[in-house]
N, C-alpha and C. Protein backbone atom coordinates (compact mmCIF):
# COMPACT_ATOMS: atom_id res chain seq x y z
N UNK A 1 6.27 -5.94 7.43
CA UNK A 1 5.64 -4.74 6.91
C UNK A 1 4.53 -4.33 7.85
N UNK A 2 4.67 -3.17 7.62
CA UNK A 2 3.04 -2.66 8.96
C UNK A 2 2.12 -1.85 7.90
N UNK A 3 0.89 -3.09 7.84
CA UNK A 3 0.53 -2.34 6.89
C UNK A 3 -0.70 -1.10 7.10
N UNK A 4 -0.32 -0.81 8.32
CA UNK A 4 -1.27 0.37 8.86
C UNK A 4 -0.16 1.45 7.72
N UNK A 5 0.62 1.74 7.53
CA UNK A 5 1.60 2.73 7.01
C UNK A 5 1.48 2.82 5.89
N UNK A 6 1.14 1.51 4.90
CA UNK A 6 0.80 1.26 3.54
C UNK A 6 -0.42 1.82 3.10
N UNK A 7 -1.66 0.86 3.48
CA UNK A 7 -2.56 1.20 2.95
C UNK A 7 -3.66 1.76 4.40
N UNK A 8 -4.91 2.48 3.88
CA UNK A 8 -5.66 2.82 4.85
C UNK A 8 -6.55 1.96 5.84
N UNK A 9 -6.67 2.34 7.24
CA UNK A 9 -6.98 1.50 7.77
C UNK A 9 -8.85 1.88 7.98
N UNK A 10 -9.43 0.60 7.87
CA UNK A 10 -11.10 0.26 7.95
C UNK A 10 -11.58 0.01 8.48
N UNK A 11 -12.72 0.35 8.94
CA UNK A 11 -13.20 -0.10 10.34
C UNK A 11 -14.83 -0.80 10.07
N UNK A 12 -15.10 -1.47 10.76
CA UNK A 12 -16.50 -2.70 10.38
C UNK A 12 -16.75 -2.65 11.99
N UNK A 13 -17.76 -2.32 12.48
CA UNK A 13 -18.75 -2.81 13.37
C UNK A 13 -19.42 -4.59 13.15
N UNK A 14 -19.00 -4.84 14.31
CA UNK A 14 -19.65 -6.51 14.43
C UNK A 14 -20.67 -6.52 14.75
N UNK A 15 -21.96 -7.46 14.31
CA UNK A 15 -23.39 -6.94 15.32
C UNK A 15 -24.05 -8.28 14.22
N UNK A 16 -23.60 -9.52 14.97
CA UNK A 16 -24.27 -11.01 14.45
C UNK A 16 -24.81 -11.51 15.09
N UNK A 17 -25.99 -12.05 14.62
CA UNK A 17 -26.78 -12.76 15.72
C UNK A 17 -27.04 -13.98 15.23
N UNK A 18 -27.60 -14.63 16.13
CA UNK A 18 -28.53 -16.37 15.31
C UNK A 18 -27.36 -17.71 15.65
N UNK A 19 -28.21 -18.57 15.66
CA UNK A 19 -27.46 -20.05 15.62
C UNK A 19 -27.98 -20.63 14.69
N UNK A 20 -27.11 -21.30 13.75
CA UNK A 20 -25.34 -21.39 13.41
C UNK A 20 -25.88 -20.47 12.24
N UNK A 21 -25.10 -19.07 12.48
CA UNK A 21 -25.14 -18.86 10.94
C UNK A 21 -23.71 -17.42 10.64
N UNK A 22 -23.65 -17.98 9.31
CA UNK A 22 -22.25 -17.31 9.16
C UNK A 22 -23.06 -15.75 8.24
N UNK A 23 -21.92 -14.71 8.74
CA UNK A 23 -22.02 -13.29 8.55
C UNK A 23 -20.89 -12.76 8.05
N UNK A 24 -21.12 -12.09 6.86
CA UNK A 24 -19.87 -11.26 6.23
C UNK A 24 -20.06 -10.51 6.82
N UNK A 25 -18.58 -10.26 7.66
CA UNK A 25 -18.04 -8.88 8.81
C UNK A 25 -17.90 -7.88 7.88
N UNK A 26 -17.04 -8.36 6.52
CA UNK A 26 -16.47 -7.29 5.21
C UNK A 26 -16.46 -7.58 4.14
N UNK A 27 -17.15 -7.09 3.27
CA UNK A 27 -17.44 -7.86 1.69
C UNK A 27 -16.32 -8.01 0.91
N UNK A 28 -16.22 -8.88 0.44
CA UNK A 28 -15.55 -9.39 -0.60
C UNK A 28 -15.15 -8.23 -1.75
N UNK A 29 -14.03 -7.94 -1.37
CA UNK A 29 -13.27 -6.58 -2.87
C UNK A 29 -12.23 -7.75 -3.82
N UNK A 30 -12.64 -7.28 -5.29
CA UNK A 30 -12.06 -7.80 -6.09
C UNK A 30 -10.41 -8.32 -6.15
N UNK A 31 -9.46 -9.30 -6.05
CA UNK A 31 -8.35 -9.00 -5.91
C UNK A 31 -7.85 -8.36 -4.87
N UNK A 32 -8.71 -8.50 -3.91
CA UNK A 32 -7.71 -7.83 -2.82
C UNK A 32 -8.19 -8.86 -1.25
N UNK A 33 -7.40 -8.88 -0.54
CA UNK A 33 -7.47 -9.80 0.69
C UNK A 33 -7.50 -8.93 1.69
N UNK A 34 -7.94 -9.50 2.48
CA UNK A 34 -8.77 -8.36 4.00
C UNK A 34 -7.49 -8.94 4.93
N UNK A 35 -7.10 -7.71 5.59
CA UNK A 35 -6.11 -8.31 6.66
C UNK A 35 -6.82 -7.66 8.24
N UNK A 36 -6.80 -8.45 8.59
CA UNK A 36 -7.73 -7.76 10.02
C UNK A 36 -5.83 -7.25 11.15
N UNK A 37 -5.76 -6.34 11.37
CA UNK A 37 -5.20 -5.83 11.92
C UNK A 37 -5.38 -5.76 13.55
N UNK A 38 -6.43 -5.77 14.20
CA UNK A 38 -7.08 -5.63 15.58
C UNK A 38 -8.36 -6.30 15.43
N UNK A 39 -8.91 -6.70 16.88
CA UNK A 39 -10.45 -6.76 16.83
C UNK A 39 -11.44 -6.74 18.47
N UNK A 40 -12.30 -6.90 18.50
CA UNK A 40 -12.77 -7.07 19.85
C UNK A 40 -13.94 -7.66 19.61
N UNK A 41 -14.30 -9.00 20.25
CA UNK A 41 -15.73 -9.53 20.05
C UNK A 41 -16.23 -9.95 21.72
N UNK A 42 -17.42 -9.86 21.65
CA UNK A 42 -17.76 -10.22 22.96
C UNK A 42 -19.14 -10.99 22.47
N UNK A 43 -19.43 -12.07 23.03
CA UNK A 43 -20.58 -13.03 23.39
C UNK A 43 -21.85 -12.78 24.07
N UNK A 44 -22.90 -12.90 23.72
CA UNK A 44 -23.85 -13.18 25.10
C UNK A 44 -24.51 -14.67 25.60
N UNK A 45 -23.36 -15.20 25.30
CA UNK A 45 -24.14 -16.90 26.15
C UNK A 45 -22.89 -17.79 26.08
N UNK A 46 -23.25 -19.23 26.36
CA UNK A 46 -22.09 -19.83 25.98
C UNK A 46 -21.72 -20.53 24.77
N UNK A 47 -21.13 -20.28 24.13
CA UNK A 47 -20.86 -20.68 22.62
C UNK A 47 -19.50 -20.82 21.86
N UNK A 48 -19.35 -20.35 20.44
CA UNK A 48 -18.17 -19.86 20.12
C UNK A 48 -18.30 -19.42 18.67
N UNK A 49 -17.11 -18.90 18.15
CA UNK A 49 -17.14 -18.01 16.84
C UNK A 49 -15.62 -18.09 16.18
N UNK A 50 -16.00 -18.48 14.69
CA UNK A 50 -14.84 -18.60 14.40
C UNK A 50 -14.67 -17.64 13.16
N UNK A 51 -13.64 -17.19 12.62
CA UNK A 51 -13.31 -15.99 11.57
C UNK A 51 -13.07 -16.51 10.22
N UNK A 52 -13.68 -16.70 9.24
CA UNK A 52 -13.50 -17.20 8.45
C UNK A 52 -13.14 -16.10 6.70
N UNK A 53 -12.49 -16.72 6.39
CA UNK A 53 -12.41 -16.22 4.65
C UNK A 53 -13.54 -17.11 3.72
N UNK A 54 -14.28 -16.72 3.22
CA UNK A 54 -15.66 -16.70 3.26
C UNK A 54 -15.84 -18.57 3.57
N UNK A 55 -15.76 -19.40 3.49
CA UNK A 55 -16.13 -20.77 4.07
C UNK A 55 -15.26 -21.40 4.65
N UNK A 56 -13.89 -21.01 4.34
CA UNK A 56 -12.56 -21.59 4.65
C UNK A 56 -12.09 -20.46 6.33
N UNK A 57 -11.81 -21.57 7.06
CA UNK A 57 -11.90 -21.37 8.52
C UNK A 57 -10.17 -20.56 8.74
N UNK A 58 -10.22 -19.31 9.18
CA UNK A 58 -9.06 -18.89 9.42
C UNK A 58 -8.91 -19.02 10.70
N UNK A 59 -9.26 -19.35 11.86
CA UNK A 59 -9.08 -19.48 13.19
C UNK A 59 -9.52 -20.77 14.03
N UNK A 60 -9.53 -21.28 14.63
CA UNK A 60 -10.29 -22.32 15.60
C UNK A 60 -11.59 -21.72 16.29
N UNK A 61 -12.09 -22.83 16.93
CA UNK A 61 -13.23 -21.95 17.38
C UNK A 61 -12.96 -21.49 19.02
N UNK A 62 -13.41 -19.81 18.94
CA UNK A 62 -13.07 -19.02 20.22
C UNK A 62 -14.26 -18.99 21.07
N UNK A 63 -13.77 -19.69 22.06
CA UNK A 63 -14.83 -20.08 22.83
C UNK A 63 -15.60 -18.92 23.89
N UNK A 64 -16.56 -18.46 23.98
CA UNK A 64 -17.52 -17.32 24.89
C UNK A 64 -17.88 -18.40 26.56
N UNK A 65 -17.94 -17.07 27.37
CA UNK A 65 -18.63 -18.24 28.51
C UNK A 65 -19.97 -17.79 28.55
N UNK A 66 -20.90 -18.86 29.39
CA UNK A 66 -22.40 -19.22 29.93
C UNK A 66 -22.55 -17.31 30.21
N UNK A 67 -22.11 -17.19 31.27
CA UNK A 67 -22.47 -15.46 31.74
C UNK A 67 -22.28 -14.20 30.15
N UNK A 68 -21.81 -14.38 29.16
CA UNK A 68 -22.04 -13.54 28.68
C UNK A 68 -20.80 -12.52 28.49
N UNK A 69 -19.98 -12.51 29.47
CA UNK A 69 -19.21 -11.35 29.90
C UNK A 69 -17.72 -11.90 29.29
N UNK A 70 -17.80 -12.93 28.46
CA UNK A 70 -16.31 -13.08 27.67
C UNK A 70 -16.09 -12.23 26.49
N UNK A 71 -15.27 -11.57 26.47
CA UNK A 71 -14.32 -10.59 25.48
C UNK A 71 -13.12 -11.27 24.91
N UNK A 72 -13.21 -11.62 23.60
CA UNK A 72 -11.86 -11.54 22.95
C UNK A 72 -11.11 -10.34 22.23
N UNK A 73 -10.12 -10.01 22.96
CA UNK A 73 -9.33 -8.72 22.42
C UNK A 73 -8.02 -8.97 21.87
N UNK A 74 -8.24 -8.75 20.03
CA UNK A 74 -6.64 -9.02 19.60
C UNK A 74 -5.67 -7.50 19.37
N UNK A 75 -4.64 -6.87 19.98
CA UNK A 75 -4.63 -5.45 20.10
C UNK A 75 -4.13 -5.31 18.40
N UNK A 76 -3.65 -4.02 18.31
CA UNK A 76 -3.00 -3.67 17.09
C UNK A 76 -2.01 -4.52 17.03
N UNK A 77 -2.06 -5.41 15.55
CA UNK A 77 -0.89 -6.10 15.36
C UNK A 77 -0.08 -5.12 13.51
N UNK A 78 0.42 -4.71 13.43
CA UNK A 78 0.83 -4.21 12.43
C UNK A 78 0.97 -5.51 11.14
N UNK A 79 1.70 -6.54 11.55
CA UNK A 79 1.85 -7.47 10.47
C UNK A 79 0.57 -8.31 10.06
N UNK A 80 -0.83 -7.98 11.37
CA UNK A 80 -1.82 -8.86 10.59
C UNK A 80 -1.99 -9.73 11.24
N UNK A 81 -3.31 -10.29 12.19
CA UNK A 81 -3.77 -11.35 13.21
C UNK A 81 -4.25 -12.38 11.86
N UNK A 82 -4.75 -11.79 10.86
CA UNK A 82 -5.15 -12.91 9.52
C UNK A 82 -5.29 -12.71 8.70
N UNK A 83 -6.09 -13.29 7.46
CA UNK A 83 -5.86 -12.49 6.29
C UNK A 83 -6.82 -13.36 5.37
N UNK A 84 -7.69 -13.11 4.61
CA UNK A 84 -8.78 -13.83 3.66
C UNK A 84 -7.98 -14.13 2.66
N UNK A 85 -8.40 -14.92 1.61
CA UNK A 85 -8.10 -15.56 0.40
C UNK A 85 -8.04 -13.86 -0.47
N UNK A 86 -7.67 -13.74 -1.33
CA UNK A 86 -7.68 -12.33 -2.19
C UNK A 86 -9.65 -12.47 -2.79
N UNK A 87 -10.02 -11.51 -2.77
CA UNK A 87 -11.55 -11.92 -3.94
C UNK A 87 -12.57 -12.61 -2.92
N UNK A 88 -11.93 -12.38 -1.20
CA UNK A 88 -13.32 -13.47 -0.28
C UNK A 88 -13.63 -12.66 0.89
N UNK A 89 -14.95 -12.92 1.20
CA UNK A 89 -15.28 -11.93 2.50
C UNK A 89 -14.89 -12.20 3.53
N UNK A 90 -15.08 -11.54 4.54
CA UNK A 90 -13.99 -11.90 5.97
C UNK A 90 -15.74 -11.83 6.98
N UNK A 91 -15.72 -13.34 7.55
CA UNK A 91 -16.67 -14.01 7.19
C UNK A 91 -16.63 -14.28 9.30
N UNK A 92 -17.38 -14.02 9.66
CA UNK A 92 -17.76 -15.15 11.49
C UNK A 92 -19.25 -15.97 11.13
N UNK A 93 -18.62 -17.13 11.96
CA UNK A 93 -19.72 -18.19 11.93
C UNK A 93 -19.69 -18.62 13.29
N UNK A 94 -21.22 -18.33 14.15
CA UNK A 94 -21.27 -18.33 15.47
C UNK A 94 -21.95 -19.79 16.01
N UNK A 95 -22.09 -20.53 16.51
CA UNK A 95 -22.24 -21.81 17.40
C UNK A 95 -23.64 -21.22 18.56
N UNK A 96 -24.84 -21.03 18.69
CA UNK A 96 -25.04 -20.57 19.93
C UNK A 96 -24.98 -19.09 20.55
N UNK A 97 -24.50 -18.37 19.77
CA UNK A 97 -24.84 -17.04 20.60
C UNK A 97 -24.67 -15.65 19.48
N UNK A 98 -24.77 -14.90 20.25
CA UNK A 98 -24.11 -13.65 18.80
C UNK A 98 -23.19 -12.89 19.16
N UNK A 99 -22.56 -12.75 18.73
CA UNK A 99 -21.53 -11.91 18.70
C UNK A 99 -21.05 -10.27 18.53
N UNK A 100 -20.74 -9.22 19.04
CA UNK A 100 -20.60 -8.15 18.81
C UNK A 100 -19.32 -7.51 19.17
N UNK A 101 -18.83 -6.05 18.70
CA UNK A 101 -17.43 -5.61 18.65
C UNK A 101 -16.98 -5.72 17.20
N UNK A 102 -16.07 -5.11 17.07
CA UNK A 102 -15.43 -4.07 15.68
C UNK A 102 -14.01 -5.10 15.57
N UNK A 103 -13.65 -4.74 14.46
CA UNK A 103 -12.64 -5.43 13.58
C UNK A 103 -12.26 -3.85 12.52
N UNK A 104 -10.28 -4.06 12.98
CA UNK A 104 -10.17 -2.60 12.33
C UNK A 104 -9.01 -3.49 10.73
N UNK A 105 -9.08 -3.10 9.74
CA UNK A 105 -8.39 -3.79 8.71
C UNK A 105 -7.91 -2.68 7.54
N UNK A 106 -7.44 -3.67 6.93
CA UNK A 106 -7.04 -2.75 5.68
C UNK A 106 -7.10 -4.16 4.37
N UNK A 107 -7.36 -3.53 3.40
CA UNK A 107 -7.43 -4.68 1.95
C UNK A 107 -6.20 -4.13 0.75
N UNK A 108 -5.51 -5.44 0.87
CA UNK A 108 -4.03 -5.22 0.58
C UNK A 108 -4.44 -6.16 -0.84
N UNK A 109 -3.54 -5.78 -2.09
CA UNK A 109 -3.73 -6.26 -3.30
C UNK A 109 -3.65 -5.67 -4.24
């Protein structure tokens, strides 16, 4: 299913800072689960960041380099790079640096 076609697609600006601390990217909607569709994060140090459904870890940790200048880019995936628990926020928890760049989604439910 592509659920860009289904339901509407959302857009969230990333803009986290601090060590170690976790940030709702997208609040928590009742019954419904966040599917991140695309994203782009970039680092300023060396660290890493992982995507979480609000405590429960949806990714490994994506590692940034020392210079600053690492970009993770996931392009449009129609079926969904991940997806939160239904009822949980879609959550980054950073190691060392902060993180910035947009996450485009839709909340399916």
């Amino acid at each position: 299913m592509d659920y860009s076609d289904v339901y509407p697609v959302k857009r969230a600006k990333i803009s986290h800072g601090g060590d170690p601390v976790q940030q709702a990217i997208v609040a928590a909607v009742s019954g419904k689960s966040i599917v991140v569709l695309s994203y782009v994060l970039t680092g300023t140090a060396d660290g890493t960041g992982i995507w979480e459904s609000a405590s429960t870890d949806l990714t490994g940790a994506m590692h940034f380099q020392e210079d600053g200048g690492c970009q993770i880019v996931a392009p449009h995936n129609p079926k969904g790079w991940l997806a939160t628990t239904a009822g949980e926020a879609l959550n980054i928890t950073s190691s060392g640096i902060a993180i910035n760049g947009h996450v485009n989604y839709v909340e399916v439910g």
